[in-house]
N, C-alpha and C. Protein backbone atom coordinates (compact mmCIF):
# COMPACT_ATOMS: atom_id res chain seq x y z
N UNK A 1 2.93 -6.35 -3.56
CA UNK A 1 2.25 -5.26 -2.91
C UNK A 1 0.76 -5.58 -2.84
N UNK A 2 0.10 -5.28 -2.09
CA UNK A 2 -1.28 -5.69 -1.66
C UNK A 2 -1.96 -4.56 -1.69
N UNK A 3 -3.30 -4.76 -1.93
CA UNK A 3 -4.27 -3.82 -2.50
C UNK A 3 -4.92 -3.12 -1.18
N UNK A 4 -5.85 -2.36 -0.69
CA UNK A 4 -6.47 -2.03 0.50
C UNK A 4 -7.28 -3.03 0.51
N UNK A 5 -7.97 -3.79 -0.36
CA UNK A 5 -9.50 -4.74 -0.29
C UNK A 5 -8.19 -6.11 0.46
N UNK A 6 -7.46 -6.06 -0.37
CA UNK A 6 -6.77 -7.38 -0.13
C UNK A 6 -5.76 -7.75 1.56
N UNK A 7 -5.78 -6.35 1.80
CA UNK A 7 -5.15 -5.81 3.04
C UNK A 7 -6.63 -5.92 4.01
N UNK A 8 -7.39 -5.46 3.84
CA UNK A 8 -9.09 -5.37 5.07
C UNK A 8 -8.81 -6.95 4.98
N UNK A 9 -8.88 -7.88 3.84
CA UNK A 9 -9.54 -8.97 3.98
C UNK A 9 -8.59 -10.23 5.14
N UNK A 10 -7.46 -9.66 5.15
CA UNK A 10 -6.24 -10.42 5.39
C UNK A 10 -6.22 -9.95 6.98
N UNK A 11 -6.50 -8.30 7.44
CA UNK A 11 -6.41 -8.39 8.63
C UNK A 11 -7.94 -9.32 9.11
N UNK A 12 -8.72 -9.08 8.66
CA UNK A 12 -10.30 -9.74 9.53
C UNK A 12 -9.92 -11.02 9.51
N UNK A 13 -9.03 -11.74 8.36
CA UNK A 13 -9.03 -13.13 8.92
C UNK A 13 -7.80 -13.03 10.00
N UNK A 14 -7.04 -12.36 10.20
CA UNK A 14 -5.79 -12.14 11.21
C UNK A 14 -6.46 -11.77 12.49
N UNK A 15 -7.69 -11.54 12.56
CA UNK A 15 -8.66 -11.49 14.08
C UNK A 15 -8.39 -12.78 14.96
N UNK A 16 -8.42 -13.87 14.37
CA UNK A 16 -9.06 -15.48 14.85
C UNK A 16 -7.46 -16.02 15.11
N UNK A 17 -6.42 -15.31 14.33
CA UNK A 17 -5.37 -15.67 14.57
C UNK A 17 -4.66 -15.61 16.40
N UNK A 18 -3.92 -17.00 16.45
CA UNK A 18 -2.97 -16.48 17.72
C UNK A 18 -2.32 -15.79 17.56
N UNK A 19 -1.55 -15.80 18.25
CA UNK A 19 0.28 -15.02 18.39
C UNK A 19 0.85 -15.93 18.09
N UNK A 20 1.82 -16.03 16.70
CA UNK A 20 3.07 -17.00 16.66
C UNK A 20 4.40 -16.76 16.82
N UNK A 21 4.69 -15.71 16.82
CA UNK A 21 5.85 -15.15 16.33
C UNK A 21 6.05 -14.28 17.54
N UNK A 22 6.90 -14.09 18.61
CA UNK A 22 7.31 -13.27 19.42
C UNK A 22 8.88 -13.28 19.14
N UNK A 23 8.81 -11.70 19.07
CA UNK A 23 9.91 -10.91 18.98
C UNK A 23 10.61 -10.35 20.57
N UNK A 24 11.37 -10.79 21.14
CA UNK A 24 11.77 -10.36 22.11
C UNK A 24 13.20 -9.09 22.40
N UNK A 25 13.85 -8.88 23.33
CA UNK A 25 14.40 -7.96 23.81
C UNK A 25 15.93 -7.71 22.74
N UNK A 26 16.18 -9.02 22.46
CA UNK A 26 17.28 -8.93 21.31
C UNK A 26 17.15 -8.26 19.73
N UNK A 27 15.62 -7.94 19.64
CA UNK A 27 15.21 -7.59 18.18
C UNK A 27 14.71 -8.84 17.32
N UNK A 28 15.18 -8.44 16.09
CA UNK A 28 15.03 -9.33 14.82
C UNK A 28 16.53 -10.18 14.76
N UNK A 29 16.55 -11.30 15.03
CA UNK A 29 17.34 -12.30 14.94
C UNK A 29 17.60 -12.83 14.04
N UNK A 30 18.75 -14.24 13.60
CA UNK A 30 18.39 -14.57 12.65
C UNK A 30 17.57 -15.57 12.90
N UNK A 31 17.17 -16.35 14.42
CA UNK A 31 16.62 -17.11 14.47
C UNK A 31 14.98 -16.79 14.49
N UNK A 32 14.54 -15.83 14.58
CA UNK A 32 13.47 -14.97 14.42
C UNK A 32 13.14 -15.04 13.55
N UNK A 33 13.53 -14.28 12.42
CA UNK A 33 13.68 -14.60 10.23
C UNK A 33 13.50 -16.21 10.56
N UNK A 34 14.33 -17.11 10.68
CA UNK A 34 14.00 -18.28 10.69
C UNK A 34 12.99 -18.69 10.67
N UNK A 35 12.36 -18.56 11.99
CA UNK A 35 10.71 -18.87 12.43
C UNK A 35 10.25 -18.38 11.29
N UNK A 36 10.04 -16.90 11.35
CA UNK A 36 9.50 -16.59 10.29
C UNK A 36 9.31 -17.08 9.41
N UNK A 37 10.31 -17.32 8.24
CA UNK A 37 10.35 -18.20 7.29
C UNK A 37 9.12 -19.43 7.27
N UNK A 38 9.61 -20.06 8.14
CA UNK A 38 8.69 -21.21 8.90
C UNK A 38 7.42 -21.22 8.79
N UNK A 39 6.96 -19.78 9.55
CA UNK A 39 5.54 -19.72 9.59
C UNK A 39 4.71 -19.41 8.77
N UNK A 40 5.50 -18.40 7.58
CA UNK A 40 5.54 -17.79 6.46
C UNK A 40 5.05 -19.16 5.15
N UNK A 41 5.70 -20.18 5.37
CA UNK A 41 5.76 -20.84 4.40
C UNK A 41 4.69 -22.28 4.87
N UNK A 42 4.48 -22.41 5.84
CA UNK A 42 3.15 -23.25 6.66
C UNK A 42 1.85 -22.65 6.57
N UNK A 43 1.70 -20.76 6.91
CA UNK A 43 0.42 -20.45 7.55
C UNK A 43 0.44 -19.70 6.43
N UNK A 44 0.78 -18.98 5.40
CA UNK A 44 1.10 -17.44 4.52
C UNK A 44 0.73 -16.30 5.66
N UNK A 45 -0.22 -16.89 6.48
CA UNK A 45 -0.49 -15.33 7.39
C UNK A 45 0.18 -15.12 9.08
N UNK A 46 0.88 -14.43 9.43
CA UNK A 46 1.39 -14.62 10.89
C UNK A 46 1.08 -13.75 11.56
N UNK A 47 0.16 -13.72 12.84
CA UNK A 47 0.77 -12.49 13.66
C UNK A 47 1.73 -12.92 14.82
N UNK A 48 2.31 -11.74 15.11
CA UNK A 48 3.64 -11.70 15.72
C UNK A 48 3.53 -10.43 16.92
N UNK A 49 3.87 -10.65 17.79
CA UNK A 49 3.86 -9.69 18.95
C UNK A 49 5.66 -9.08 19.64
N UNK A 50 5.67 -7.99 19.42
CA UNK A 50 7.02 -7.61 20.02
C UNK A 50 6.72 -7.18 21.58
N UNK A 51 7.90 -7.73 22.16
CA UNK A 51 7.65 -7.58 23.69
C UNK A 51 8.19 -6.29 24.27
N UNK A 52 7.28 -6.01 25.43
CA UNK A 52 7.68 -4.77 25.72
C UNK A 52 9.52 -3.89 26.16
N UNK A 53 10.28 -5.16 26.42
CA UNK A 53 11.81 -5.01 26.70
C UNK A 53 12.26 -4.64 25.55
N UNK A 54 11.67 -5.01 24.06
CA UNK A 54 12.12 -5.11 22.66
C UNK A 54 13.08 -3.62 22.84
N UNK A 55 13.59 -2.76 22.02
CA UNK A 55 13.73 -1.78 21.90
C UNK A 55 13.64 -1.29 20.44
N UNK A 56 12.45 -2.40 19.78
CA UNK A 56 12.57 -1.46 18.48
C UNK A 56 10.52 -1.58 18.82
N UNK A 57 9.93 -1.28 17.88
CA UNK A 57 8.33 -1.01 17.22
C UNK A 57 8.10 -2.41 17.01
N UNK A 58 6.40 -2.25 16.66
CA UNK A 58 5.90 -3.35 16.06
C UNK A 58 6.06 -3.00 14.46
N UNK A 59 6.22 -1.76 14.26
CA UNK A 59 6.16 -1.33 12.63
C UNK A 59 7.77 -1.66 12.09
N UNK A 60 8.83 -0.97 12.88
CA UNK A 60 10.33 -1.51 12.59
C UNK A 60 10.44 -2.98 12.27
N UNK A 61 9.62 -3.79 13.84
CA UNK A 61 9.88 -5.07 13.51
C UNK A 61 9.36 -5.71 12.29
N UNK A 62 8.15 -5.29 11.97
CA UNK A 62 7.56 -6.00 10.69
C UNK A 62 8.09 -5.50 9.49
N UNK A 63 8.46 -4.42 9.71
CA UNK A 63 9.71 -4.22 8.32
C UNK A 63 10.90 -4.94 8.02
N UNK A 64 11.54 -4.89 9.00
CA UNK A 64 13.05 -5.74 8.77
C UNK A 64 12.53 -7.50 8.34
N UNK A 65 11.57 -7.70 9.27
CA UNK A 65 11.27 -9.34 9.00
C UNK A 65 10.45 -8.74 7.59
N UNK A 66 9.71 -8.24 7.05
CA UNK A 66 8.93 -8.37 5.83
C UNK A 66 10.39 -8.35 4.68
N UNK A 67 11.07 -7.20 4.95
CA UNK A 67 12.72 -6.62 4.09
C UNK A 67 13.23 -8.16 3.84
N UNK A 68 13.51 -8.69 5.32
CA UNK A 68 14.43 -9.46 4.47
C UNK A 68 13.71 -11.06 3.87
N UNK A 69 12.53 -11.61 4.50
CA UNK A 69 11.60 -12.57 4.38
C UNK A 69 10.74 -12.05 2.65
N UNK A 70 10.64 -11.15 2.16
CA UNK A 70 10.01 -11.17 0.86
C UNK A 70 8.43 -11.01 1.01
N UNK A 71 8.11 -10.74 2.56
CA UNK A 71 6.29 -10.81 3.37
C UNK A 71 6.38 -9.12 3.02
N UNK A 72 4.36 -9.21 3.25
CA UNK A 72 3.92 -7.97 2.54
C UNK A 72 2.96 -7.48 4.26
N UNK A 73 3.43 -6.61 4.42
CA UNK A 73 2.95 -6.01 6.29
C UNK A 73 1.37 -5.30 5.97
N UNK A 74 0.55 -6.90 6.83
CA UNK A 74 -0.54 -6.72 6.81
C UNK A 74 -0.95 -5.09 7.69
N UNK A 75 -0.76 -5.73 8.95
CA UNK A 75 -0.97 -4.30 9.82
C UNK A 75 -0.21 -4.65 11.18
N UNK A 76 -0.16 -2.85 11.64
CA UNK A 76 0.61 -2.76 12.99
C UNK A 76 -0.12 -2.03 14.39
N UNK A 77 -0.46 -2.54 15.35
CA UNK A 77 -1.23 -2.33 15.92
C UNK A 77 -0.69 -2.66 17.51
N UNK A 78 -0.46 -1.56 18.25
CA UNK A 78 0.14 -1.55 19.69
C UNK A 78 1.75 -2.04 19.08
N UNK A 79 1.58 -3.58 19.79
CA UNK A 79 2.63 -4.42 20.20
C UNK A 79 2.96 -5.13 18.92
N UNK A 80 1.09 -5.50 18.29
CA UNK A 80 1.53 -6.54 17.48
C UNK A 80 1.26 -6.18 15.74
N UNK A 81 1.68 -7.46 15.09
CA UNK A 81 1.42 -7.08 13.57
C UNK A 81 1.31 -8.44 13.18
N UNK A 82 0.84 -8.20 11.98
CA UNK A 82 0.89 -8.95 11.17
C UNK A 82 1.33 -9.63 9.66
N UNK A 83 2.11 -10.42 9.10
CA UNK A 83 2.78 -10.08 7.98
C UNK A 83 2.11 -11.48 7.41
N UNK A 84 2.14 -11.23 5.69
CA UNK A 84 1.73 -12.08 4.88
C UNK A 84 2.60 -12.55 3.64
N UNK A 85 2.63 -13.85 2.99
CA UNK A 85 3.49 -14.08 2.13
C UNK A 85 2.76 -14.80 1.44
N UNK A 86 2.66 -15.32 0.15
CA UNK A 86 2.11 -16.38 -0.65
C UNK A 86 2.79 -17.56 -0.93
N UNK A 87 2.17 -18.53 -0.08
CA UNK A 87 3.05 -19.70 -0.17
C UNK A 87 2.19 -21.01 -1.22
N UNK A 88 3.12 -21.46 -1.83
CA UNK A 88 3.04 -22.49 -2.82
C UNK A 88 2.28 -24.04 -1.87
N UNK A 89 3.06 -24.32 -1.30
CA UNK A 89 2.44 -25.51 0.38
C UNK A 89 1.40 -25.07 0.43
N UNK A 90 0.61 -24.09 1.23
CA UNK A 90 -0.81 -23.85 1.15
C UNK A 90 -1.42 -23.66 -0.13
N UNK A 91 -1.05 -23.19 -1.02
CA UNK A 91 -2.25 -23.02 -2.31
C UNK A 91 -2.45 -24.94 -2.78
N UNK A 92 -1.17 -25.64 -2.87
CA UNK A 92 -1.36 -27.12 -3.40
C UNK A 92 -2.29 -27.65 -2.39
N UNK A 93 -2.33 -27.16 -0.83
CA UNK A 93 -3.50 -27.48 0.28
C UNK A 93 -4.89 -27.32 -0.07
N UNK A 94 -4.74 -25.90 -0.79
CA UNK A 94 -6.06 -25.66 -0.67
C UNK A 94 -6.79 -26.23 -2.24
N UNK A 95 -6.06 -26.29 -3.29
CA UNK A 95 -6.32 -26.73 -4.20
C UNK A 95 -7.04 -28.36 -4.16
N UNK A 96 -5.75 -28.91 -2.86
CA UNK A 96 -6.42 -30.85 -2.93
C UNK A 96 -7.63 -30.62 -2.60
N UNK A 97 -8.47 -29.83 -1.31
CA UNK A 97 -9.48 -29.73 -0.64
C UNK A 97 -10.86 -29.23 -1.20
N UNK A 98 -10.01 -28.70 -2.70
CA UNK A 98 -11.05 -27.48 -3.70
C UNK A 98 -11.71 -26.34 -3.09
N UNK A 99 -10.71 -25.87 -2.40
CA UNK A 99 -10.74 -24.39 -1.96
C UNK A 99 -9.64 -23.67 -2.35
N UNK A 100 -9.93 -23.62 -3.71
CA UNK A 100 -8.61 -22.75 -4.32
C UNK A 100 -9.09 -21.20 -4.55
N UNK A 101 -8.45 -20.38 -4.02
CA UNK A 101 -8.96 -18.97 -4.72
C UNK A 101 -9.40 -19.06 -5.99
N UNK A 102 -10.00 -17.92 -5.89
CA UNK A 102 -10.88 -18.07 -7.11
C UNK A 102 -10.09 -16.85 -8.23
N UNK A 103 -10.25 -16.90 -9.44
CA UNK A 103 -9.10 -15.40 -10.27
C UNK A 103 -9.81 -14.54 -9.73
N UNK A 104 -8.82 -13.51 -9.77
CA UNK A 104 -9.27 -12.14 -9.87
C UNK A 104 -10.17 -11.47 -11.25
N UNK A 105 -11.26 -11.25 -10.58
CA UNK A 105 -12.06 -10.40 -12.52
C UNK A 105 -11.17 -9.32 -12.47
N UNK A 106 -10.91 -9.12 -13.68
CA UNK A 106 -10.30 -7.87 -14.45
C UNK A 106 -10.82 -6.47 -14.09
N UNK A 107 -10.42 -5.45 -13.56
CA UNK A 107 -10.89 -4.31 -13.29
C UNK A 107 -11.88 -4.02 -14.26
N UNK A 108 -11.63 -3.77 -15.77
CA UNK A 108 -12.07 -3.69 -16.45
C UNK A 108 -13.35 -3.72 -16.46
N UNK A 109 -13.43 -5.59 -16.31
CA UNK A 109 -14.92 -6.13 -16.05
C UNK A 109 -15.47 -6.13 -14.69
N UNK A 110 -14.94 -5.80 -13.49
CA UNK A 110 -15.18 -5.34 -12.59
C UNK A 110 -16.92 -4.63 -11.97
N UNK A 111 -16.40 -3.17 -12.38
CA UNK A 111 -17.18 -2.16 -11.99
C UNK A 111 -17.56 -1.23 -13.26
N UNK A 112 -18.47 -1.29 -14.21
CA UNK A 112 -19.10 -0.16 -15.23
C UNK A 112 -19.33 0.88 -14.64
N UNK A 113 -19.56 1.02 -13.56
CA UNK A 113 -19.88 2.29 -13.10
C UNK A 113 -18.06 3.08 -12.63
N UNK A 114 -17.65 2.08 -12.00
CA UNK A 114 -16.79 3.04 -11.77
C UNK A 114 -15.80 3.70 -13.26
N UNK A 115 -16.13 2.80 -14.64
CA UNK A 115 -15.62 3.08 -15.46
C UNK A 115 -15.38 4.73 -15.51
N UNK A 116 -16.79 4.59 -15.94
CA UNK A 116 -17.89 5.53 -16.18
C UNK A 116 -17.24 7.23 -15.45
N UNK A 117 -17.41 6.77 -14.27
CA UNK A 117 -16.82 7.71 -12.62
C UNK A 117 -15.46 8.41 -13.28
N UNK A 118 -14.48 7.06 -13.98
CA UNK A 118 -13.03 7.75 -13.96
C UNK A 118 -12.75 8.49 -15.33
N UNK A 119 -13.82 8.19 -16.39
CA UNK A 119 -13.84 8.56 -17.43
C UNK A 119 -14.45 10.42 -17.10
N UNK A 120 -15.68 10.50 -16.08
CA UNK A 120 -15.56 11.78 -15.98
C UNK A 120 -14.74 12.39 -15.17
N UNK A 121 -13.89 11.94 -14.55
CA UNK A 121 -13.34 12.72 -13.45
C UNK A 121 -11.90 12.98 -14.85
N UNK A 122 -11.63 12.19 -15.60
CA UNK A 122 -10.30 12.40 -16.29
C UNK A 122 -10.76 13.24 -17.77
N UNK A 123 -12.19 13.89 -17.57
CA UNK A 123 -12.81 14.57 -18.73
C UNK A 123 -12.84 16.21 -18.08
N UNK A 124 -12.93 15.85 -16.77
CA UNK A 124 -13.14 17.59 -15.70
C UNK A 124 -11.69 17.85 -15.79
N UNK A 125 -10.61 16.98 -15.27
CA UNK A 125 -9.27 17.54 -15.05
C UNK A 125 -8.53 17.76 -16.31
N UNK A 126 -8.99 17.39 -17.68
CA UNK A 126 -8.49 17.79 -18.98
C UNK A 126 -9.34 19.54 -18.88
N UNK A 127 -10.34 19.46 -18.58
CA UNK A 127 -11.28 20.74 -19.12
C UNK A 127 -10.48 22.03 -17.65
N UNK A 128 -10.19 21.22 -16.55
CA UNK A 128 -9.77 22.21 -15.62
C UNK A 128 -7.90 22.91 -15.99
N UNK A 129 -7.48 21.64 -16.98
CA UNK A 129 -5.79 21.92 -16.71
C UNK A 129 -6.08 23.04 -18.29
N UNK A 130 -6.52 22.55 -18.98
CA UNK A 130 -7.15 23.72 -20.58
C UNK A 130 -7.18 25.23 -19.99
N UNK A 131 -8.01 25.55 -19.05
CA UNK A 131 -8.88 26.52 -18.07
C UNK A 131 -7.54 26.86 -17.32
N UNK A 132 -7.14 26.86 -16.90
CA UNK A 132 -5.58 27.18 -16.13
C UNK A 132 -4.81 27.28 -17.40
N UNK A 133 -4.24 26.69 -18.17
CA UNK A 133 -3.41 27.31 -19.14
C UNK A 133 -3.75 27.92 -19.49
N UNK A 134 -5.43 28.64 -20.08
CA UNK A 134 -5.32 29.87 -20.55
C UNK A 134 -5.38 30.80 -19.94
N UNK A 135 -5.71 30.60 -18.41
CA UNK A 135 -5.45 32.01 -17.72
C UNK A 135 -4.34 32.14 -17.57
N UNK A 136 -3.01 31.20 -16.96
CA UNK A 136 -1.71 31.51 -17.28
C UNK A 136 -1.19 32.46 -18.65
N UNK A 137 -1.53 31.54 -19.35
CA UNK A 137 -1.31 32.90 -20.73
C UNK A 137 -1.59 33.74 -20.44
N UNK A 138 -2.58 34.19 -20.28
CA UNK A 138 -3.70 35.94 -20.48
C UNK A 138 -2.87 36.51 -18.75
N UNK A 139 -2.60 35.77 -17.82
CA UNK A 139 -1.78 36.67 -16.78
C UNK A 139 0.09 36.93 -17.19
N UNK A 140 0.37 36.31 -18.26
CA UNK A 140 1.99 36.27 -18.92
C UNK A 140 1.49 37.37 -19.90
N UNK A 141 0.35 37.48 -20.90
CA UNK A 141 0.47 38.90 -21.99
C UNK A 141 0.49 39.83 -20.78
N UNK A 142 -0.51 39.83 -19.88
CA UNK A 142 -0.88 40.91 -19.08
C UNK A 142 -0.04 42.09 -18.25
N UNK A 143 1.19 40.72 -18.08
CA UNK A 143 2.14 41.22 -17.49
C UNK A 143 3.17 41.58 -18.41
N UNK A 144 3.74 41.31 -19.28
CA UNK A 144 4.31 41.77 -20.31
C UNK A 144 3.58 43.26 -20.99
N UNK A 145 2.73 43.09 -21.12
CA UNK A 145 1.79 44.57 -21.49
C UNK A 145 1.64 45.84 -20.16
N UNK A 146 2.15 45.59 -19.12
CA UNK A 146 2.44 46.37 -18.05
C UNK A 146 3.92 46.71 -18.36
N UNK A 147 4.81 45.85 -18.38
CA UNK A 147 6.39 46.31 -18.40
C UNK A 147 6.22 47.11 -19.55
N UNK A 148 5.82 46.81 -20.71
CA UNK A 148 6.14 47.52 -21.63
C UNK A 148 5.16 49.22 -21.55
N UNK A 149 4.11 48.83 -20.87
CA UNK A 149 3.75 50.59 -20.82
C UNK A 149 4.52 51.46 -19.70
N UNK A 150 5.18 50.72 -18.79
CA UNK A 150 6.21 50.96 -17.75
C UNK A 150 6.94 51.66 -18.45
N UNK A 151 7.79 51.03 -19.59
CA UNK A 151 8.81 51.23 -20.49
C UNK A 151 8.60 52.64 -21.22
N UNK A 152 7.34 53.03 -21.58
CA UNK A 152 6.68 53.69 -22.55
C UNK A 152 6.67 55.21 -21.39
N UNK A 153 6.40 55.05 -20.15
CA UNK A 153 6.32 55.82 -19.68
C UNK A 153 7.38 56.49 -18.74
N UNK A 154 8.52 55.70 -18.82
CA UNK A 154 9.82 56.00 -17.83
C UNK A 154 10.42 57.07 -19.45
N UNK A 155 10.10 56.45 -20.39
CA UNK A 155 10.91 57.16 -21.61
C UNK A 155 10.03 58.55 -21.69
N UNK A 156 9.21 58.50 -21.64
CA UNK A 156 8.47 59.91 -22.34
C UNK A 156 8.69 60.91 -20.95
């Protein structure tokens, strides 16, 4: 599953991209998945265009090929989309060349501020859910203290 940062970054490089992958009037094939596969495991990134005869989406199509290919659906847009996979062939590429991704920093070590941010926001919604349970209570005596003067007064 892919993150939103990791999703922006994947479509802007999917700008410069051609079209590899056309999906035509028959759907998702198996020779389609095939390609796929193919392109999947050469490029990690594909875009793919479904043609207008198709009779399914660009979003259907990039599902069934992501479903059964193991690819994570960059984006869908008109006709076309784009799907991504992590392939082993390109990382040993980019590694000979020493353009290997670089790790991910740890959220953790990330952002202090946003620590900071989630620590108060998860300090307001303890102090807001406190603040609601006790008015729940005090509207449960309240109402119980009505039936019973109800009670008090149907008898007398």
């Amino acid at each position: 599953m892919l993150t939103s940062k990791q999703r922006a970054e994947l479509r802007s490089q999917a700008n410069n991209l051609d079209t590899t992958l056309i999906v035509g009037k028959e759907g998702v094939t198996d020779a389609v998945i095939a390609e796929a596969e193919n392109l999947l495991t050469a490029r990690e990134l594909v875009k793919g265009k479904v043609l207008e005869t198709a009779l399914m989406s660009a979003r259907e199509v990039s599902d069934a090929i992501c479903e059964v290919t193991g690819a994570d659906g960059v984006s869908c847009v008109g006709y076309k989309f784009v799907i991504y996979r992590f392939s082993e062939k390109c990382q040993e590429a980019r590694n000979a060349t020493g353009r290997a991704k670089r790790k991910e920093t740890p959220k953790s070590k990330m952002d202090p501020v946003r620590k900071g941010a989630k620590a108060r926001r998860d300090a307001a919604k303890k102090v807001r859910e406190q603040r609601n349970e006790y008015f729940r209570q005090q509207a449960i005596e309240k109402a119980i203290e009505r039936s019973r003067e109800k009670q008090l007064r149907g008898e007398e």
